[in-house]
C-alpha atoms as a PDB file:
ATOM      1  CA  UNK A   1      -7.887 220.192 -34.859  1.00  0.00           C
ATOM      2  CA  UNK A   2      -8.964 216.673 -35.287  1.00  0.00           C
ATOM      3  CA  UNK A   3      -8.261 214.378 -38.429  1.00  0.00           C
ATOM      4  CA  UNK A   4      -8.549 215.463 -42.038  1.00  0.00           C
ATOM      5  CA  UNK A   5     -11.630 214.057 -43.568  1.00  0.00           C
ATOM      6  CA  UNK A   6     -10.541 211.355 -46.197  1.00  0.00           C
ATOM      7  CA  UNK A   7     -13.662 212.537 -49.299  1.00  0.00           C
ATOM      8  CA  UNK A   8     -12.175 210.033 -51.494  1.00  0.00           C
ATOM      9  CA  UNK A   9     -12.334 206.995 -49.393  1.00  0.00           C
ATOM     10  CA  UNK A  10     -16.178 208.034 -48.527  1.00  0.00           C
ATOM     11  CA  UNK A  11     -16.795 208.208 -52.165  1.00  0.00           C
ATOM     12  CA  UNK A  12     -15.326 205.061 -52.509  1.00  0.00           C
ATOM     13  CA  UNK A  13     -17.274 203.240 -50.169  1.00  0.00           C
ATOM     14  CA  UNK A  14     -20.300 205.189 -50.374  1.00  0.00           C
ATOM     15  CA  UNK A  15     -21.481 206.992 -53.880  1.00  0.00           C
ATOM     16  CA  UNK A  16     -19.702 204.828 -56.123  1.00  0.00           C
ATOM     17  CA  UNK A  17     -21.693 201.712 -54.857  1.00  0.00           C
ATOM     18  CA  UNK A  18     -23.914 199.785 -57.179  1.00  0.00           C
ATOM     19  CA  UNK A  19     -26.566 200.323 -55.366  1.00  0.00           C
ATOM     20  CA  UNK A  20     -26.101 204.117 -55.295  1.00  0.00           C
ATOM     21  CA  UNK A  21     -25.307 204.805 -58.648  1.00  0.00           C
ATOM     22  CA  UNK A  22     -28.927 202.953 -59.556  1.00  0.00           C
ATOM     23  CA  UNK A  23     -30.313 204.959 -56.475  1.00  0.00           C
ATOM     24  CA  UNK A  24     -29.011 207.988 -58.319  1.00  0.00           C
ATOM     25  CA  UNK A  25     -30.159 207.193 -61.887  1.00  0.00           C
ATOM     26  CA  UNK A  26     -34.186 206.600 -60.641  1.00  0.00           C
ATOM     27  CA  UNK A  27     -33.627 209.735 -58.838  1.00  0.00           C
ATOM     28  CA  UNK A  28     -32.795 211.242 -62.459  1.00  0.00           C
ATOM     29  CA  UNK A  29     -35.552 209.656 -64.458  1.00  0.00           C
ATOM     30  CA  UNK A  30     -37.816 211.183 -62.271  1.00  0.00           C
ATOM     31  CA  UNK A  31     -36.447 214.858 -62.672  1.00  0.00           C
ATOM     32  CA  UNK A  32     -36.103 214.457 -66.606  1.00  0.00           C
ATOM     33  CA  UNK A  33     -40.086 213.096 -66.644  1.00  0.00           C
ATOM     34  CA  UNK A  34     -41.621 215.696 -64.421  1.00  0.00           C
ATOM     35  CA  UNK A  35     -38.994 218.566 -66.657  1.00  0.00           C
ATOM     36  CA  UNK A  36     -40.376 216.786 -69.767  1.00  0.00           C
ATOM     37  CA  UNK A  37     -44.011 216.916 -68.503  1.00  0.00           C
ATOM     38  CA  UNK A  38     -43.987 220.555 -67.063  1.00  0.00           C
ATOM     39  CA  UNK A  39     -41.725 221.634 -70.510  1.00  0.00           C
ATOM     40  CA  UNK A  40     -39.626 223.680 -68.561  1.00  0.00           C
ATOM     41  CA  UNK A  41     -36.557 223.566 -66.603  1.00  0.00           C
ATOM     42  CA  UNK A  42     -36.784 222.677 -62.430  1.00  0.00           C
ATOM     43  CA  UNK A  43     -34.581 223.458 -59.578  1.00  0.00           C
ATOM     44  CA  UNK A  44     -36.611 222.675 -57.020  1.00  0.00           C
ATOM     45  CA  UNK A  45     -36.833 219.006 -55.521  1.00  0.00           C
ATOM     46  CA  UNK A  46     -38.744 216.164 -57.025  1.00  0.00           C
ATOM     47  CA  UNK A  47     -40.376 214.186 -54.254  1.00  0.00           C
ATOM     48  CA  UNK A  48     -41.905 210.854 -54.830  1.00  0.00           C
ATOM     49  CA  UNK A  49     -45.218 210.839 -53.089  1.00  0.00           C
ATOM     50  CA  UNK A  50     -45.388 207.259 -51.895  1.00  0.00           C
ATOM     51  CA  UNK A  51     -40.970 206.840 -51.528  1.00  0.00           C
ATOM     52  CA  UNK A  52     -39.671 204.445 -53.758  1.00  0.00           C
ATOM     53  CA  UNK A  53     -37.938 201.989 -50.570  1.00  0.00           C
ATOM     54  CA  UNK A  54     -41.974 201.786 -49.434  1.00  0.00           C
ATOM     55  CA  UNK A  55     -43.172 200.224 -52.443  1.00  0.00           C
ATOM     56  CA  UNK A  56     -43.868 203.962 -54.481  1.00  0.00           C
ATOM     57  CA  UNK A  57     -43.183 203.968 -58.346  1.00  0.00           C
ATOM     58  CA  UNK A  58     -41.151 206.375 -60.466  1.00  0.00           C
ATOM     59  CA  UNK A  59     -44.264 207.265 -62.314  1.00  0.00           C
ATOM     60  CA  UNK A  60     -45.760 211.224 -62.941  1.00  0.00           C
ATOM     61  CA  UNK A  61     -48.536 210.420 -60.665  1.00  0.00           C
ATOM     62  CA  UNK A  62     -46.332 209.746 -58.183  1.00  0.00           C
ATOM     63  CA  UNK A  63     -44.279 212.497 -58.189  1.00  0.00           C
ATOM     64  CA  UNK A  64     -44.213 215.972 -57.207  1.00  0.00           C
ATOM     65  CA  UNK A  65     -42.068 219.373 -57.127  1.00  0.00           C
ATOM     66  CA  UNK A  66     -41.243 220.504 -53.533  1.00  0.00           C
ATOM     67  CA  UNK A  67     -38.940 223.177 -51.922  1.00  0.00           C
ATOM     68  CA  UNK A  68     -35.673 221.893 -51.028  1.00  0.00           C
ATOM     69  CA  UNK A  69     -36.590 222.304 -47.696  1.00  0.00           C
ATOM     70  CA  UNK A  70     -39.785 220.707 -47.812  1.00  0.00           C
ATOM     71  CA  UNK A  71     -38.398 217.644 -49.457  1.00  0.00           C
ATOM     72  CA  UNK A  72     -35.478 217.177 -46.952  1.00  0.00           C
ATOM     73  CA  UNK A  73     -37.716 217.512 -43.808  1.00  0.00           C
ATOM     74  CA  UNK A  74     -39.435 214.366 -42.508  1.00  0.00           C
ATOM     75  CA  UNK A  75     -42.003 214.626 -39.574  1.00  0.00           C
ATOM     76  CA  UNK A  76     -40.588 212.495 -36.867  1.00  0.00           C
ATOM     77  CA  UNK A  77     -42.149 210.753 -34.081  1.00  0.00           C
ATOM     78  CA  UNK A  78     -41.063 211.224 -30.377  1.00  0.00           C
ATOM     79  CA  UNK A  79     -38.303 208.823 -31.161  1.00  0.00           C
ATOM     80  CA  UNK A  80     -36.902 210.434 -33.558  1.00  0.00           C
ATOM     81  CA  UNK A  81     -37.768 208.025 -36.309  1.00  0.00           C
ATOM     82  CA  UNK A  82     -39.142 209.073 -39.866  1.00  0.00           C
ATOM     83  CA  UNK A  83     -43.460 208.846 -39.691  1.00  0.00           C
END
């Protein structure tokens, strides 16, 4: 077997960055506003229509409930890049 994974260290470096923990709490607000809006508990995904890093804002029109699987899936080009 190859080397143990070190979880901690990736946490570390990773989640438990500034920018990530503010990542994480706009990812929030939007889940408690579209719970709050529908009145009723959501396990689905909450996608942002327009994503936040392309100028989108963390508002009810610009959100919507999607399928796990729907939400994690991008269309990609021939290059492999995000469209």
């Amino acid at each position: 077997m190859g080397k143990s994974r070190n979880y901690r260290m990736e946490y570390d470096r990773y989640a438990s960055s500034e920018e990530q923990k503010k990542k994480r709490a706009t990812r929030n607000k939007a889940h408690r506003m579209m719970e709050k809006a529908l009145k009723k508990d959501i396990k689905a995904d909450i996608d942002h229509i327009k994503p936040l890093s392309k100028g989108g804002q963390n508002t009810l029109s610009n959100l919507r409930v999607r399928s796990a699987s729907d939400n994690r899936s991008f269309a990609r080009d021939k290059h492999a890049h995000m469209k």
